[in-house]
Protein backbone atom coordinates (compact mmCIF):
# COMPACT_ATOMS: atom_id res chain seq x y z
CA UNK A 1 68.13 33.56 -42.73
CA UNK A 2 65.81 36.34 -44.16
CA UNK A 3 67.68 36.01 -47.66
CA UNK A 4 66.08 32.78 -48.32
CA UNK A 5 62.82 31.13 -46.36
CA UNK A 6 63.12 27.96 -47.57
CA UNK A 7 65.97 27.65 -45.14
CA UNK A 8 65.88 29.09 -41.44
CA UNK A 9 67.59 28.44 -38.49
CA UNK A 10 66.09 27.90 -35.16
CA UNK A 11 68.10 28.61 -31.97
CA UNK A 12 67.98 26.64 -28.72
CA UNK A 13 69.86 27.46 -25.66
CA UNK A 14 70.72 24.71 -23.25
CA UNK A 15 72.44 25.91 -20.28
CA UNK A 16 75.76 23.25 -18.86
CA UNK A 17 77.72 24.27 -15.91
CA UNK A 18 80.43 22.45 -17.87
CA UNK A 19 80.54 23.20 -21.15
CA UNK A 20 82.35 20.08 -21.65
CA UNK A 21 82.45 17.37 -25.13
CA UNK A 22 81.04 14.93 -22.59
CA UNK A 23 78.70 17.63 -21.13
CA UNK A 24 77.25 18.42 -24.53
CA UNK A 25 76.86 14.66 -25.74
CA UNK A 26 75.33 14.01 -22.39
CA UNK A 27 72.48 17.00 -22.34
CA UNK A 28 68.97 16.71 -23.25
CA UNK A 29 69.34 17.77 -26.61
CA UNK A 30 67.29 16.62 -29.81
CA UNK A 31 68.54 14.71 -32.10
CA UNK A 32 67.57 16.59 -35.00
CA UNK A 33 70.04 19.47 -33.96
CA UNK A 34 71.97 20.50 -37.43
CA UNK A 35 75.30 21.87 -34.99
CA UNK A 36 75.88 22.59 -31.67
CA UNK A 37 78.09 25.08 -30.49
CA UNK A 38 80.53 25.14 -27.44
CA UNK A 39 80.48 28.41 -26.13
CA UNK A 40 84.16 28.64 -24.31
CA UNK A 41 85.52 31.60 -22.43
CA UNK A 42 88.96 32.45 -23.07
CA UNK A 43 91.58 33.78 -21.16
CA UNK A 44 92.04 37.97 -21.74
CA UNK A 45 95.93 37.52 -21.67
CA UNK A 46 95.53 35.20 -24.63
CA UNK A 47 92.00 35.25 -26.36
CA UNK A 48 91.88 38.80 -27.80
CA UNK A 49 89.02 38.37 -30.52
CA UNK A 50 86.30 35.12 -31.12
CA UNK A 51 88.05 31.80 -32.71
CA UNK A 52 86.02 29.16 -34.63
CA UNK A 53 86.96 25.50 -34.89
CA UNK A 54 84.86 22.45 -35.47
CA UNK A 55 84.86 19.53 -33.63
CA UNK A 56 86.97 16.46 -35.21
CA UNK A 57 84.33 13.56 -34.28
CA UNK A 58 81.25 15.42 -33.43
CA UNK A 59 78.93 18.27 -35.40
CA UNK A 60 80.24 20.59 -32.99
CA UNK A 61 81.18 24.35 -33.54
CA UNK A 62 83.61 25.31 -30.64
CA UNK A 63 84.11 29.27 -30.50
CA UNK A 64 86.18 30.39 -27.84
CA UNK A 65 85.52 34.34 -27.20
CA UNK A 66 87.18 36.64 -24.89
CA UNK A 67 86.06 37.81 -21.58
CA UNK A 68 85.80 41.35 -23.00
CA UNK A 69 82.74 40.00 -25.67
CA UNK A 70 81.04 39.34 -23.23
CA UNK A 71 77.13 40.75 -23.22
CA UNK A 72 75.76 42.25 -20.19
CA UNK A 73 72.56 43.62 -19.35
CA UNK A 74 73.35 46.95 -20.41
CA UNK A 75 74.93 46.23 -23.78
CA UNK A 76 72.42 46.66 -26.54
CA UNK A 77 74.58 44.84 -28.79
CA UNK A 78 77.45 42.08 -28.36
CA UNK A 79 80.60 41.09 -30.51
CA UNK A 80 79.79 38.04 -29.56
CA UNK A 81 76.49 37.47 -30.55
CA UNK A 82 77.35 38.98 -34.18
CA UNK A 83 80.21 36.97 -34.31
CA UNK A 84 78.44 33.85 -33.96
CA UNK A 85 75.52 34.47 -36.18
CA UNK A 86 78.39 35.51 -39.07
CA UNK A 87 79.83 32.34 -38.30
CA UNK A 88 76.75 30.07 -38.37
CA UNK A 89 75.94 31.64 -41.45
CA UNK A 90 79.09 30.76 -43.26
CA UNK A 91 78.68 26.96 -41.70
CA UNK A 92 75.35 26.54 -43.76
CA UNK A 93 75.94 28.67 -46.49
CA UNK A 94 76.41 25.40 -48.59
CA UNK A 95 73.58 23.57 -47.64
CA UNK A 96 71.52 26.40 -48.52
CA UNK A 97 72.95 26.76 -51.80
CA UNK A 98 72.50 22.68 -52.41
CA UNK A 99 68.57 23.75 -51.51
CA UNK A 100 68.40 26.33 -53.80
CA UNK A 101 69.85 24.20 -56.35
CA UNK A 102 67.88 21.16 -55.74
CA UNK A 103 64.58 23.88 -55.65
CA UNK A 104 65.93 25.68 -58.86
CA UNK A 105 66.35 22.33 -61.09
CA UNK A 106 62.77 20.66 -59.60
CA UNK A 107 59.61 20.50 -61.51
CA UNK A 108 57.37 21.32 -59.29
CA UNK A 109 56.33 25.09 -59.51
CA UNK A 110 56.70 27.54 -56.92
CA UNK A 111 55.21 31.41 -56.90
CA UNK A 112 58.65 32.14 -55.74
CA UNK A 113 61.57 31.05 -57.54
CA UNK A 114 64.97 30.14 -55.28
CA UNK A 115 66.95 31.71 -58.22
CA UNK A 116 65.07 34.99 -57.22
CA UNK A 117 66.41 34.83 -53.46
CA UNK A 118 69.50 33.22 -53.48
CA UNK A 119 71.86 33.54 -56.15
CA UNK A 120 74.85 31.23 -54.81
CA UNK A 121 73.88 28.02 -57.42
CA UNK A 122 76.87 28.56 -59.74
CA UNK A 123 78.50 26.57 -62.41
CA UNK A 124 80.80 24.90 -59.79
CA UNK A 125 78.39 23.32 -57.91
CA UNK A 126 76.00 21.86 -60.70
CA UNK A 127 79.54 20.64 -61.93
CA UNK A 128 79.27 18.56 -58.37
CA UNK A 129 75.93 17.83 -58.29
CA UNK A 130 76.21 15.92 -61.59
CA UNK A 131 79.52 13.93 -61.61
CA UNK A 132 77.45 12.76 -58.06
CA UNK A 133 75.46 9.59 -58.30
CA UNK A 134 71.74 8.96 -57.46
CA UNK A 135 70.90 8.45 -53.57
CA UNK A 136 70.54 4.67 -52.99
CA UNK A 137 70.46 3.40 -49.37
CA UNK A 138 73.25 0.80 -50.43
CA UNK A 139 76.27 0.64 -52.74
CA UNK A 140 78.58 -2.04 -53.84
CA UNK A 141 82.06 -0.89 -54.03
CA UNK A 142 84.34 -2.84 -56.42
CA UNK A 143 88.58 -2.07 -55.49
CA UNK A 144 90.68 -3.66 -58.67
CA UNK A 145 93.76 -4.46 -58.95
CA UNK A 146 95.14 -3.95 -62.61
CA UNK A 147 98.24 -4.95 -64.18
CA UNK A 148 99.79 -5.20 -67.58
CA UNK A 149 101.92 -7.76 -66.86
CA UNK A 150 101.94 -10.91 -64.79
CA UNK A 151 103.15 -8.70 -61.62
CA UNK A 152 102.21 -7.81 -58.66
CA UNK A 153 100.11 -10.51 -58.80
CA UNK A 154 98.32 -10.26 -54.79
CA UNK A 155 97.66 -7.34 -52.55
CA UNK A 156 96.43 -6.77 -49.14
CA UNK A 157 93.62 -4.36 -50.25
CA UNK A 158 91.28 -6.34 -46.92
CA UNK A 159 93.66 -4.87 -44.56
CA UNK A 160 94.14 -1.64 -46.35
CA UNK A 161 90.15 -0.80 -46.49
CA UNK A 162 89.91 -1.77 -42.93
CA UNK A 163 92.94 0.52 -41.84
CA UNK A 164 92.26 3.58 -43.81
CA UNK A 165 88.95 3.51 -45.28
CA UNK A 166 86.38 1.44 -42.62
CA UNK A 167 85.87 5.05 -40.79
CA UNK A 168 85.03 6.63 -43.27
CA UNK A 169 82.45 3.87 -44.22
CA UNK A 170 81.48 3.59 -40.64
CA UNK A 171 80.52 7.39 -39.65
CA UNK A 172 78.37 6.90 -43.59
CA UNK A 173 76.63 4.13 -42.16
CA UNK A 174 73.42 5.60 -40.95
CA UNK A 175 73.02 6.91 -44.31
CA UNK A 176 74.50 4.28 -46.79
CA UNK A 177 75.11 0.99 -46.68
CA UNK A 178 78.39 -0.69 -48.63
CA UNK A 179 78.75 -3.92 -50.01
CA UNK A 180 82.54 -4.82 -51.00
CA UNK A 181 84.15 -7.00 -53.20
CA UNK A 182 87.93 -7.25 -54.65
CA UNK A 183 89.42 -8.82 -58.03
CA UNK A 184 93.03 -8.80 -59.43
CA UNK A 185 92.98 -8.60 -63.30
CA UNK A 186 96.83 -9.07 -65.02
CA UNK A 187 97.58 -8.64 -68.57
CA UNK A 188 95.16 -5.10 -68.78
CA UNK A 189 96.39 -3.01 -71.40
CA UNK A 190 95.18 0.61 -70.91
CA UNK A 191 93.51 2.21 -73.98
CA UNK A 192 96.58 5.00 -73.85
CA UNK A 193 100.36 3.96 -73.55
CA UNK A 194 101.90 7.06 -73.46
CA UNK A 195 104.14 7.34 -69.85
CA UNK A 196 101.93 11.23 -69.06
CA UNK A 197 98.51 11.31 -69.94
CA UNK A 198 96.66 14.39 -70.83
CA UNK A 199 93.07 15.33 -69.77
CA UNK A 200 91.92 14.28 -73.26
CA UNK A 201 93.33 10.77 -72.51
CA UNK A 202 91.97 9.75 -69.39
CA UNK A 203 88.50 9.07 -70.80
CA UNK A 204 90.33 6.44 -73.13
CA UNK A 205 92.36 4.96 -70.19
CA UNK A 206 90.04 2.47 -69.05
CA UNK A 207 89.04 -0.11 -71.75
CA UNK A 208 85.86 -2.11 -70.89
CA UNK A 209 87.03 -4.76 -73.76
CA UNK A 210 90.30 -5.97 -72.54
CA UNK A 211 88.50 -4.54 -68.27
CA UNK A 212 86.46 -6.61 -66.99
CA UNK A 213 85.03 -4.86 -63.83
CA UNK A 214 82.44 -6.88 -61.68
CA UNK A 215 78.87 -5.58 -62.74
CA UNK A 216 76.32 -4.40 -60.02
CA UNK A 217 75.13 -7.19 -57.20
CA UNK A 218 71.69 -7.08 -55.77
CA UNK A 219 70.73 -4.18 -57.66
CA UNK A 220 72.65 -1.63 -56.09
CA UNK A 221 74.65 0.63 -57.82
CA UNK A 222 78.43 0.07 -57.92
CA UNK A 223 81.06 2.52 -57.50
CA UNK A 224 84.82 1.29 -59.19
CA UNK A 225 87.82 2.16 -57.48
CA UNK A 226 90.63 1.59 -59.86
CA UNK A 227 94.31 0.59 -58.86
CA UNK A 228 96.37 0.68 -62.46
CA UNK A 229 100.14 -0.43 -61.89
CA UNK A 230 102.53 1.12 -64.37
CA UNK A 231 104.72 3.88 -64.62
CA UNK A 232 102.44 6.61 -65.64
CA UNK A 233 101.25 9.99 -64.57
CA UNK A 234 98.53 12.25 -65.27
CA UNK A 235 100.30 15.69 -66.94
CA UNK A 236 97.97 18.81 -65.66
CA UNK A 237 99.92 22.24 -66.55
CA UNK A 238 101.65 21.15 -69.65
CA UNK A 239 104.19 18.92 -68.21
CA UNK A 240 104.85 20.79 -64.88
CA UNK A 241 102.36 19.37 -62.94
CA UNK A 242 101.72 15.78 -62.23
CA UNK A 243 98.48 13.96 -60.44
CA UNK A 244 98.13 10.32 -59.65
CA UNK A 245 94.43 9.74 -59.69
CA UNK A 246 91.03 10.96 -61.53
CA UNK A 247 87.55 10.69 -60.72
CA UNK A 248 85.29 9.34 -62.97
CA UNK A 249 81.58 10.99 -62.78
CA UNK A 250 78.96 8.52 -61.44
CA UNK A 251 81.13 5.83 -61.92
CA UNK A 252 84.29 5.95 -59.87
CA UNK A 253 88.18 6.55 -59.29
CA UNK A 254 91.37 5.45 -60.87
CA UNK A 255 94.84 5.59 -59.25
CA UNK A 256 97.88 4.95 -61.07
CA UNK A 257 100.45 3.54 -58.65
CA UNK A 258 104.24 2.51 -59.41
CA UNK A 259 104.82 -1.07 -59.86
CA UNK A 260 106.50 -2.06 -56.25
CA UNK A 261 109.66 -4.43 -56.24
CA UNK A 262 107.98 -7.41 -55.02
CA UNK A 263 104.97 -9.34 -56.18
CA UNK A 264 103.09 -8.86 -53.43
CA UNK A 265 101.38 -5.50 -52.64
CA UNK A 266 101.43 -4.59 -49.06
CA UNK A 267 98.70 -2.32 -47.44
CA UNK A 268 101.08 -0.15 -46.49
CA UNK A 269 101.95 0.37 -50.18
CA UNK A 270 97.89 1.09 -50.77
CA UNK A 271 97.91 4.21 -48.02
CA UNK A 272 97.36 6.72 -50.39
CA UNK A 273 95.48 5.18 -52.59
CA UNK A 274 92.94 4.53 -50.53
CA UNK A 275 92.71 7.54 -48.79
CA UNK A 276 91.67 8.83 -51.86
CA UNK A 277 89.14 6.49 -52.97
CA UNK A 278 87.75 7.78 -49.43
CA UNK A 279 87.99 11.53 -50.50
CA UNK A 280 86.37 10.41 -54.02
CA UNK A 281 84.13 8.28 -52.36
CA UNK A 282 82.63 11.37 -50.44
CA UNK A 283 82.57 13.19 -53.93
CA UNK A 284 80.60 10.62 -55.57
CA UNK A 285 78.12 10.31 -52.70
CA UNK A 286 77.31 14.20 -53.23
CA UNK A 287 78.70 15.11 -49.86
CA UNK A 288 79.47 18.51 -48.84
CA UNK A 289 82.49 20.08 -48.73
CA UNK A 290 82.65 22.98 -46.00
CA UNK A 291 83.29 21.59 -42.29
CA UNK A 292 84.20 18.55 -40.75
CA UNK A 293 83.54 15.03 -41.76
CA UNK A 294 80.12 15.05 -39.06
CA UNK A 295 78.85 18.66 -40.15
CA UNK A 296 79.04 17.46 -43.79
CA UNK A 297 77.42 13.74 -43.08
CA UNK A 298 74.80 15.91 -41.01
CA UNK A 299 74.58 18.12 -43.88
CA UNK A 300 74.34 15.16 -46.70
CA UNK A 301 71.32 13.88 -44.39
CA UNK A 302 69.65 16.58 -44.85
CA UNK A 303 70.26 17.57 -48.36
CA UNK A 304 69.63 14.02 -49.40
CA UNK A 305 65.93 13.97 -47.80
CA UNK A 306 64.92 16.98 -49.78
CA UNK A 307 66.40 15.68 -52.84
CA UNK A 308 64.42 12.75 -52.62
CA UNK A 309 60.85 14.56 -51.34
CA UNK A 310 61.64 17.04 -54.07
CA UNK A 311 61.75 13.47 -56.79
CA UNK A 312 58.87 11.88 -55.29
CA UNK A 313 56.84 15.10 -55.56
CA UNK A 314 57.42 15.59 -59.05
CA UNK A 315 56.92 11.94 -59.86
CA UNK A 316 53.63 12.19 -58.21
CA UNK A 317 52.37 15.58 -59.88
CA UNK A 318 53.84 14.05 -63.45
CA UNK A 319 51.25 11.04 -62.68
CA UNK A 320 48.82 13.52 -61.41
CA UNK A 321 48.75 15.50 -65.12
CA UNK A 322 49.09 12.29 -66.29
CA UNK A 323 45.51 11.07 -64.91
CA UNK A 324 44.21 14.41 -66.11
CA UNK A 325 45.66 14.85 -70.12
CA UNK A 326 44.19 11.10 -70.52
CA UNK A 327 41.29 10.71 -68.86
CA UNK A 328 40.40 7.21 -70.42
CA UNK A 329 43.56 5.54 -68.74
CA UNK A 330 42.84 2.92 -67.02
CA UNK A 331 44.63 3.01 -63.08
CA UNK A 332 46.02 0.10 -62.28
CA UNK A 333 44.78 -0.87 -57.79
CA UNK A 334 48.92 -1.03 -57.78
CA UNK A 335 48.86 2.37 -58.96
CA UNK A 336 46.64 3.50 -56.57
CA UNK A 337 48.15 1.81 -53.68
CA UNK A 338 51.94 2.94 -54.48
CA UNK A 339 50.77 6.75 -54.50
CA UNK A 340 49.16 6.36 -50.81
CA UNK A 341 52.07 4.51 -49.58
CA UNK A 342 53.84 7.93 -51.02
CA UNK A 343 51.92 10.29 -49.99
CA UNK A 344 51.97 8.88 -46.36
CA UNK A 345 55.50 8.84 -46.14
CA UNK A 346 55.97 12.08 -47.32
CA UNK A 347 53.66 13.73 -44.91
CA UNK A 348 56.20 11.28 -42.10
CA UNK A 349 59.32 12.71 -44.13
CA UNK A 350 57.73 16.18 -43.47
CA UNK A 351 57.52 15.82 -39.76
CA UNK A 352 60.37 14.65 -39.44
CA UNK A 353 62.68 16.73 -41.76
CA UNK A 354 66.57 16.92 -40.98
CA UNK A 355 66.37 13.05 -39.29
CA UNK A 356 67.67 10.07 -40.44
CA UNK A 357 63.92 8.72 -39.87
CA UNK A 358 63.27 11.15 -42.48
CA UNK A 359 65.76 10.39 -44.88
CA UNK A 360 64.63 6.90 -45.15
CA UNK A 361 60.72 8.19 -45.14
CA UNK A 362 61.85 10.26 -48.38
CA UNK A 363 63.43 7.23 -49.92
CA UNK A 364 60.59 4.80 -49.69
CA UNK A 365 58.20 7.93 -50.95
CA UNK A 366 60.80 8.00 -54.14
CA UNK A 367 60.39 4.72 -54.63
CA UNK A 368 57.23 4.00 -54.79
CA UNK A 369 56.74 7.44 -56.94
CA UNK A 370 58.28 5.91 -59.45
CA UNK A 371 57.34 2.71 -59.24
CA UNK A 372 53.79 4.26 -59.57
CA UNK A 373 54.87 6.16 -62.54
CA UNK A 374 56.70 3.32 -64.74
CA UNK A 375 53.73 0.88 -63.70
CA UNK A 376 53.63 -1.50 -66.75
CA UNK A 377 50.65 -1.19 -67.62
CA UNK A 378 50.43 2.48 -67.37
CA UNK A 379 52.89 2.98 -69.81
CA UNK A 380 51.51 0.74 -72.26
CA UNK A 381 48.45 2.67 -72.32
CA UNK A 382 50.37 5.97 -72.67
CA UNK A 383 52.48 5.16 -75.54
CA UNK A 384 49.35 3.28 -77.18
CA UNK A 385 46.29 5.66 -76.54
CA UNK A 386 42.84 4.98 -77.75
CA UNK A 387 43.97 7.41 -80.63
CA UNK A 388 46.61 5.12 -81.59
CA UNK A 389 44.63 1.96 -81.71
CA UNK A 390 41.79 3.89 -84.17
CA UNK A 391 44.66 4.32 -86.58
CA UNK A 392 46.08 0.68 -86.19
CA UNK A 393 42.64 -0.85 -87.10
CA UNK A 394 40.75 1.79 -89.23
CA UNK A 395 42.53 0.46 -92.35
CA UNK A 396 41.63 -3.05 -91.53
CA UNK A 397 37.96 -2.22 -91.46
CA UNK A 398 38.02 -1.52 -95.01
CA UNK A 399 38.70 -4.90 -96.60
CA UNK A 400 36.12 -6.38 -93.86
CA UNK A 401 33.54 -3.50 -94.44
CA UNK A 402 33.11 -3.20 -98.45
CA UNK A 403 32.02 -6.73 -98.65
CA UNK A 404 29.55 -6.13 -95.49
CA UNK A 405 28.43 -2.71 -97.38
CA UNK A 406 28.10 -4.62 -100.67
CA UNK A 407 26.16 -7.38 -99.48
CA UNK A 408 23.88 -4.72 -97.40
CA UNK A 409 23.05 -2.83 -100.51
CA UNK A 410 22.38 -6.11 -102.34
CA UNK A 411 19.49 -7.00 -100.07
CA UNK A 412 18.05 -3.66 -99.93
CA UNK A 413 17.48 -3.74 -103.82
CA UNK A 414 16.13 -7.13 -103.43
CA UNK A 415 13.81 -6.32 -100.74
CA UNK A 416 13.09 -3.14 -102.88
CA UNK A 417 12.48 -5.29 -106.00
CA UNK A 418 9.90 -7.89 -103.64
CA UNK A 419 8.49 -5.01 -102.45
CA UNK A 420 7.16 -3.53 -106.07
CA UNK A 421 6.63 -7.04 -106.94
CA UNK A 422 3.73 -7.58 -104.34
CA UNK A 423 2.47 -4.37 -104.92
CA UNK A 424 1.98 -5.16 -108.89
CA UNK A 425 0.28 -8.35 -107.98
CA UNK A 426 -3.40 -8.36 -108.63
């Protein structure tokens, strides 16, 4: 893509006598590949022009073209051909605006700004970017179960995750990993009463006093999915539209589901939730939205990875100017030792760029980035500089130093005054 060289795409034809799903997953094929594509011929009675579809399971683009597209050795050009680079085009037009972004909001400098080459980083997609929470290789996800009465009282929320969400969680393995845990809280009074809540009221809805939602476990961040029972609906067009759920930026979902006649919530009942929590789940996670589920986990792997080499770079060049505005700092062996480790697994991140080996290269370089640049003992030293100390104790010399001054004039003048004497003395 000529428009913008931080981002190219490099073709590689394998030739199948079968162009087959199996045939594909079987060939020789790296697996770095972004998308493969399944050529198909089509019948002439039916196919009249080149179709598009992706693959449900697989990052596969299937386009199905017509015998009549069909280059031959005297064509100097092919439908065909311009079809599918149009097409391939549109499949990564995201990604490269999530580069661009990612380039655009960095520290570190470039001679060529992506702003200047690519101007698809709109207002929409910082929108997404933000309500999107840090990359961490694992997440704990907390589902509640809120009430404000003593009813329902028990769900089936195990067997609901495992029906409708575990796939989801399953194809995000290789790139997160989820801890779970479930609580049932009765007697939660929502911070608004009113049956429709406005836009202006949902970010009263949830209150943390009366709330109380399991904190993070082992350190890893934790994403709240939210099941409120009551009789209440989010109002979206004054009144004429209605919405059941809301996602919370970098924190999680809430769904407001009808009370159902028994105490006892089926999973059946929790369908829909859940399906959302899956769709805000992806949100949260900063996953792409063009293509199918693979394409965009494909995509996320590779967004992610630069995300994180972009971090770790400007950690390192912060320390670097760092090391250079104060050159009396004192650098810690730990120090030292956490920027190698980074630097190494950058340069492995590098080579392998678009991997999952890479994406976990770029994490550890992140992490010990920062753990370089919030060292302890480097930060004492840069909010109390030598600078700082001369003005803590110059006014205490002053008290100590009169009395030394005093007393060192005093003995001059005597050793002035014995001085003269001896020199009088016959």
């Amino acid at each position: 893509m000529p428009d913008f060289p931080g981002h190219r795409l490099r073709l590689r034809y394998v030739d199948t006598a079968s162009p087959t799903i199996e045939a594909i997953k079987a060939s020789h094929s790296d697996d770095n590949d972004a998308i493969k594509v399944r050529l198909i011929p089509g019948d002439a009675a039916s196919v009249s022009s080149p179709t598009s579809a992706f693959h449900t399971h697989l990052a596969v683009l299937e386009i199905t073209y017509p015998p009549s597209s069909k280059p031959t050795p005297e064509t100097q050009s092919s439908g065909l051909a311009t079809y599918l680079a149009a097409q391939l085009r549109e499949t990564f037009a995201e990604e490269q605006a999530l580069l661009s972004y990612f380039l655009s909001t960095s520290s570190i400098s470039s001679d060529q700004k992506p702003n200047d080459v690519y101007r698809g980083v709109d207002e929409s997609l910082s929108k997404r970017m933000t309500r999107s929470m840090k990359y961490s290789g694992t997440y704990h996800l907390t589902f509640s179960l809120f009430t404000s009465g003593s009813a329902p009282s028990s769900w089936d929320i195990e067997s609901a995750i495992d029906q409708y969400m575990r796939p989801v969680l399953d194809m995000l393995n290789p790139i997160h990993n989820f801890t779970i845990d479930t609580q049932v809280q009765l007697y939660a009074i929502p911070g608004v009463q009113s049956q429709v809540l406005t836009k202006e009221d949902l970010s009263s809805f949830i209150n943390a006093a009366e709330w109380p939602l399991s904190p993070s476990i082992g350190g890893a961040p934790t994403i709240n999915f939210v099941v409120f029972m009551g009789n209440q609906t989010i109002g979206l067009n004054a009144g004429e539209e209605t919405s059941q759920s809301w996602l919370v930026p970098q924190w999680g979902s809430v769904y407001l589901l009808s009370p159902p006649a028994a105490a006892h919530v089926p999973s059946e009942y929790l369908k829909q939730p859940i399906f959302t929590f899956a769709s805000h789940l992806l949100s949260l996670l900063g996953t792409p939205q063009s293509g199918s589920l693979p394409m965009r986990l494909s995509t996320l792997t590779r967004v992610r990875s630069v995300d994180m080499l972009l971090r770790a770079s400007s950690s390192l060049g912060s320390l670097a100017r760092l090391s250079l505005a104060l050159p009396s700092i004192s650098i810690p062996s730990s120090v030292a030792d956490g920027v190698a480790k980074s630097l190494r697994h950058l340069e492995l991140a590098c080579a392998n760029l678009g991997s999952m080996e890479s994406l976990e290269h770029a994490r550890i370089a992140e992490t010990e980035a920062e753990r370089a640049f919030f060292e302890k003992s480097m930060v004492d030293q840069l909010y109390f500089p030598d600078e700082h100390k001369v003005a803590v104790y110059l006014p205490l010399l002053g008290p100590v130093g009169v009395p030394l001054v005093m007393g060192l004039l005093t003995e001059l003048k005597a050793w002035k005054t014995r001085r003269q004497q001896r020199a009088a003395a016959p």
